[in-house]
PDB file of N, CA and C in Angstrom:
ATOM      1  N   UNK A   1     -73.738  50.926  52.867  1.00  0.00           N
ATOM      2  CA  UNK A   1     -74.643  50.959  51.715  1.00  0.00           C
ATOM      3  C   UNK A   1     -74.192  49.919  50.690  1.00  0.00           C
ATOM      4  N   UNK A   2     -74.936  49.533  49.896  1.00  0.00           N
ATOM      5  CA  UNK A   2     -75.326  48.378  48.880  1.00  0.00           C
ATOM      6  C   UNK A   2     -74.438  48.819  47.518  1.00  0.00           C
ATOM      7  N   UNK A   3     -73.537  47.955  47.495  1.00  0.00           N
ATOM      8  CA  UNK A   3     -73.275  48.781  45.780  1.00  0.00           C
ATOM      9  C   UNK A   3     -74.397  48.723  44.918  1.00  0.00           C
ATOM     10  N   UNK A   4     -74.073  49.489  43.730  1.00  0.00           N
ATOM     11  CA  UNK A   4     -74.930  49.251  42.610  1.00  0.00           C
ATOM     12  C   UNK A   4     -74.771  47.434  41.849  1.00  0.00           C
ATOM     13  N   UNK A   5     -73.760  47.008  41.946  1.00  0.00           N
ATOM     14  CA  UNK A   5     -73.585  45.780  41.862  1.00  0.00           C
ATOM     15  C   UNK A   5     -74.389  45.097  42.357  1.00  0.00           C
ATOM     16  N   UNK A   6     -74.384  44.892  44.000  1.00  0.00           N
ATOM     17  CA  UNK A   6     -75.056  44.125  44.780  1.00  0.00           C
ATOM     18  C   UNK A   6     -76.521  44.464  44.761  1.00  0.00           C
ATOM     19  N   UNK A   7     -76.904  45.646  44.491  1.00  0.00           N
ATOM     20  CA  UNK A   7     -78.370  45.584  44.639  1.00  0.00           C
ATOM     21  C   UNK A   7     -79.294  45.305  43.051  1.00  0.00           C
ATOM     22  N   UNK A   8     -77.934  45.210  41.994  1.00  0.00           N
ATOM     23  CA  UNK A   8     -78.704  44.846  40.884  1.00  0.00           C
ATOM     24  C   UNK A   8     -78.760  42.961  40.929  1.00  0.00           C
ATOM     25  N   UNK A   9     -77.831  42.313  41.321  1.00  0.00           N
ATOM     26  CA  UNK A   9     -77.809  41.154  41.847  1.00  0.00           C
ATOM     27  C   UNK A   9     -78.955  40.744  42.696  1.00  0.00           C
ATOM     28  N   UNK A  10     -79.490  41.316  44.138  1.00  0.00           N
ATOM     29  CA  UNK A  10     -80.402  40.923  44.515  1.00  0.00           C
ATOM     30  C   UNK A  10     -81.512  41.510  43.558  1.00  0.00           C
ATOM     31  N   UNK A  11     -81.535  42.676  43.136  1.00  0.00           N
ATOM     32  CA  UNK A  11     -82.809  42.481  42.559  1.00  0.00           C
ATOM     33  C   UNK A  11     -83.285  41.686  41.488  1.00  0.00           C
ATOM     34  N   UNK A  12     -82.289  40.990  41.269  1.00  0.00           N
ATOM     35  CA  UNK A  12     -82.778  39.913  40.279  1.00  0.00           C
ATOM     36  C   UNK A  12     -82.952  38.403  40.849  1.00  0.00           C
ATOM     37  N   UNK A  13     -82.204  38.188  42.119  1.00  0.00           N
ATOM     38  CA  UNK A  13     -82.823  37.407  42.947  1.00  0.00           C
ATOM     39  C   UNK A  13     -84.092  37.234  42.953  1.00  0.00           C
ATOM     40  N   UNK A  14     -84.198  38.381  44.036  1.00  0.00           N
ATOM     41  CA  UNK A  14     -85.567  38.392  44.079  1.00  0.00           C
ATOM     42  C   UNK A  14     -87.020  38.632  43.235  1.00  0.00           C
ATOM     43  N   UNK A  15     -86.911  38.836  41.863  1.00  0.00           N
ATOM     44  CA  UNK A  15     -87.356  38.295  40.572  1.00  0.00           C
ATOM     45  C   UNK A  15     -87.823  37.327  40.149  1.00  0.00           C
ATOM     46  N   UNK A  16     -86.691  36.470  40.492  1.00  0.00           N
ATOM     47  CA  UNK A  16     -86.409  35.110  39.796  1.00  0.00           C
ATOM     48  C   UNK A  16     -87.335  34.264  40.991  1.00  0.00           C
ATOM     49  N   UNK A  17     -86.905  34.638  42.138  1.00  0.00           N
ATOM     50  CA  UNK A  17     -88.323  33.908  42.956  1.00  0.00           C
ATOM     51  C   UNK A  17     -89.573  34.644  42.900  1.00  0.00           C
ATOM     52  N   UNK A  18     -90.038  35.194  42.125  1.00  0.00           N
ATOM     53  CA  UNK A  18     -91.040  35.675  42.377  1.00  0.00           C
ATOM     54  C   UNK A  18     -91.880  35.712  41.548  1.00  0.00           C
ATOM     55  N   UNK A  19     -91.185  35.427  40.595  1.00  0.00           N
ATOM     56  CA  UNK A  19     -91.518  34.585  39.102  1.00  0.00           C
ATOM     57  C   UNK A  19     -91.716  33.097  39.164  1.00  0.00           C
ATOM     58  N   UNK A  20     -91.419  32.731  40.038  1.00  0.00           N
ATOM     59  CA  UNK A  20     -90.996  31.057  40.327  1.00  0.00           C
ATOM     60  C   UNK A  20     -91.545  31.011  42.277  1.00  0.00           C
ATOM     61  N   UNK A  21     -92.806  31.675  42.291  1.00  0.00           N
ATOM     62  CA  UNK A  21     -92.875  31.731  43.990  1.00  0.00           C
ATOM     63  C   UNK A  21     -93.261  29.880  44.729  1.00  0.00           C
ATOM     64  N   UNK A  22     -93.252  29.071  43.581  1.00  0.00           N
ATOM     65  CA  UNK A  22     -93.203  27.532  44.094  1.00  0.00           C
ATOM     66  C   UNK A  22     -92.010  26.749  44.352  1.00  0.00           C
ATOM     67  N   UNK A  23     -91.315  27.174  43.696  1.00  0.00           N
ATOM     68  CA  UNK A  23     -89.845  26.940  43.577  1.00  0.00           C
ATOM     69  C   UNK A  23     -89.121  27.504  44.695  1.00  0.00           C
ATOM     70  N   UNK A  24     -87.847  26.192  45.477  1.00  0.00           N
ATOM     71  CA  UNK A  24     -87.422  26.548  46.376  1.00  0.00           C
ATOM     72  C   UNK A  24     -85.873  26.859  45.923  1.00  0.00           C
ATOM     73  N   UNK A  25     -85.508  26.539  44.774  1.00  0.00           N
ATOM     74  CA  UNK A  25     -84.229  26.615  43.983  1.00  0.00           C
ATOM     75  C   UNK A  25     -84.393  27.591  42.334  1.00  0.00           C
ATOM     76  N   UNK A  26     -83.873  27.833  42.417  1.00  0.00           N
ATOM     77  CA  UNK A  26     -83.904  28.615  41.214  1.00  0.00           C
ATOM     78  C   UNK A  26     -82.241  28.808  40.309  1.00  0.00           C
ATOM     79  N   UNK A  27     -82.470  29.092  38.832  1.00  0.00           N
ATOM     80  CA  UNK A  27     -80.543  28.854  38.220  1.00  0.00           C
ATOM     81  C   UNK A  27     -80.534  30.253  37.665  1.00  0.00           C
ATOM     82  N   UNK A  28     -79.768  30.637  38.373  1.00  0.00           N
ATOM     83  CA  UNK A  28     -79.287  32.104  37.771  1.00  0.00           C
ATOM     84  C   UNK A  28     -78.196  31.936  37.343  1.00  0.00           C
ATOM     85  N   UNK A  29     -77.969  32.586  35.519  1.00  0.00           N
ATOM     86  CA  UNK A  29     -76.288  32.404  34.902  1.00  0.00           C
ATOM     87  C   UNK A  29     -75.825  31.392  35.531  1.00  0.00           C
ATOM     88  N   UNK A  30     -76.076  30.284  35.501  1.00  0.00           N
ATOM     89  CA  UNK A  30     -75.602  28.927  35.383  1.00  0.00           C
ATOM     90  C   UNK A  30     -75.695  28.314  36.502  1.00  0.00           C
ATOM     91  N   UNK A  31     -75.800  29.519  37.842  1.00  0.00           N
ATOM     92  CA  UNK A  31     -76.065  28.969  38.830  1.00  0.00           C
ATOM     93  C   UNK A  31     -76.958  28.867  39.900  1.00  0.00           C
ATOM     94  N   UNK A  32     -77.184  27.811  40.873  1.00  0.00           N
ATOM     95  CA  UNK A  32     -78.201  27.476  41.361  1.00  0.00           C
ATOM     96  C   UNK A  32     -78.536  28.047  42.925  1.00  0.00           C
ATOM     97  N   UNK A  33     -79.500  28.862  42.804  1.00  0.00           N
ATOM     98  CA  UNK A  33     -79.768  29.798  44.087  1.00  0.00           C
ATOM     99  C   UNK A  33     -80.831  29.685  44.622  1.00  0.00           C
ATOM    100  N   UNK A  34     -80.733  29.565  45.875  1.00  0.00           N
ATOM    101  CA  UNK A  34     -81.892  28.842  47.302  1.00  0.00           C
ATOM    102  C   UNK A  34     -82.197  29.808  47.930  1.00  0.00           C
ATOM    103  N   UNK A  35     -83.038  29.493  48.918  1.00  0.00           N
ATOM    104  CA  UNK A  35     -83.773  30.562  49.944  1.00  0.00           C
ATOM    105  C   UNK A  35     -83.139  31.165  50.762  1.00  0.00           C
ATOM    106  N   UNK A  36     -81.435  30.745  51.037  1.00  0.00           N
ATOM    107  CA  UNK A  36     -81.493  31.677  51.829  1.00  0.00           C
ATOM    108  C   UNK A  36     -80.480  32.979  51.138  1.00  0.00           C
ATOM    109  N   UNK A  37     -79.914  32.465  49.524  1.00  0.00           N
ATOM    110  CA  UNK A  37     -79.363  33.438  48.778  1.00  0.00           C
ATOM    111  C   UNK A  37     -81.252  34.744  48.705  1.00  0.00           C
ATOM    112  N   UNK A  38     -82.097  33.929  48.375  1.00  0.00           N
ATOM    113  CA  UNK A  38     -83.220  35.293  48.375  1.00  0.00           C
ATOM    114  C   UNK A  38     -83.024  35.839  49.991  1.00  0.00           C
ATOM    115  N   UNK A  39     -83.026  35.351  50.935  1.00  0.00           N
ATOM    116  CA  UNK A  39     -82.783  36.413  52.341  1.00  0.00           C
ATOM    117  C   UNK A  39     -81.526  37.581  52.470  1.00  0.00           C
ATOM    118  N   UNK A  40     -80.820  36.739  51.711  1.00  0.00           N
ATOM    119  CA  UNK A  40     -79.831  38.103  52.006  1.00  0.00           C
ATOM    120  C   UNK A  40     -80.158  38.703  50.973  1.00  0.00           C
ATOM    121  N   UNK A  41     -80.718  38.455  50.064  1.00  0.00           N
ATOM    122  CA  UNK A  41     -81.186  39.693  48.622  1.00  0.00           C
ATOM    123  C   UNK A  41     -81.698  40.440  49.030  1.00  0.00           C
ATOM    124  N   UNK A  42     -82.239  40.329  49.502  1.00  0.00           N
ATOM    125  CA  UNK A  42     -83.909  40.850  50.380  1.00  0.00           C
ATOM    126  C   UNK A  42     -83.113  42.092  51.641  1.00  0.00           C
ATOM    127  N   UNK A  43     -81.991  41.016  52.010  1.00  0.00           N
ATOM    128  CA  UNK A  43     -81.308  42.252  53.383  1.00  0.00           C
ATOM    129  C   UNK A  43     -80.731  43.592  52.721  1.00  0.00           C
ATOM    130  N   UNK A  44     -80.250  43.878  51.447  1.00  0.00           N
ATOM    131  CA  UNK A  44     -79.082  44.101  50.402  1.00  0.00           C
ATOM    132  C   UNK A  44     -80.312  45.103  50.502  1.00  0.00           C
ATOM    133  N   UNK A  45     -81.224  44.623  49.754  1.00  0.00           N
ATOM    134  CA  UNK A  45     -82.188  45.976  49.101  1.00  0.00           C
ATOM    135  C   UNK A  45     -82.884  46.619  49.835  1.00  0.00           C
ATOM    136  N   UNK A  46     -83.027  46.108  51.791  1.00  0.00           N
ATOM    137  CA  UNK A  46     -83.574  46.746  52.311  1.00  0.00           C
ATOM    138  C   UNK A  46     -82.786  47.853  53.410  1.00  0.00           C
ATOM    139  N   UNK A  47     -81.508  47.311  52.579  1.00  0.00           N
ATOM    140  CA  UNK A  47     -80.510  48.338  53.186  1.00  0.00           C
ATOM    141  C   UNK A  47     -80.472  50.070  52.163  1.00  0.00           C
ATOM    142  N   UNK A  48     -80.776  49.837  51.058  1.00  0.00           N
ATOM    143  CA  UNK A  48     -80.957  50.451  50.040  1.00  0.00           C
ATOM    144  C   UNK A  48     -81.732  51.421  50.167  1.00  0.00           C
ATOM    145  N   UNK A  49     -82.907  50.948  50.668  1.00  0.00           N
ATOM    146  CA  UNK A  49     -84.044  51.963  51.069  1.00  0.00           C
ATOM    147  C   UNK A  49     -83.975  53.151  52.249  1.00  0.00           C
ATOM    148  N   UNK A  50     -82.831  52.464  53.064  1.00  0.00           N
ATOM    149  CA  UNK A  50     -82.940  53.267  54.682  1.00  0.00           C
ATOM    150  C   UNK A  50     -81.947  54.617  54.004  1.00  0.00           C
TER     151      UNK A  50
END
């Protein structure tokens, strides 16, 4: 299971692209996060659910 850490992390991943769904890069707190940081966001929170 997902810490509470990690799944508040992806869920802001996945936010930030989704807010930005043209954008293949996005800067979170200073730093710069790509498509495949949103795939594992995406794995994190759908571990969450099961």
């Amino acid at each position: 299971m997902p810490t509470d850490e990690e799944i508040a992390w992806s869920e802001k991943i996945v936010k930030a692209f989704n807010d930005n769904p043209t954008s293949g890069v996005v800067k979170i707190d200073g730093k710069m996060i790509d498509k495949p940081h949103l795939r594992a966001a995406e794995k994190i929170l759908a571990l969450r659910v099961r």
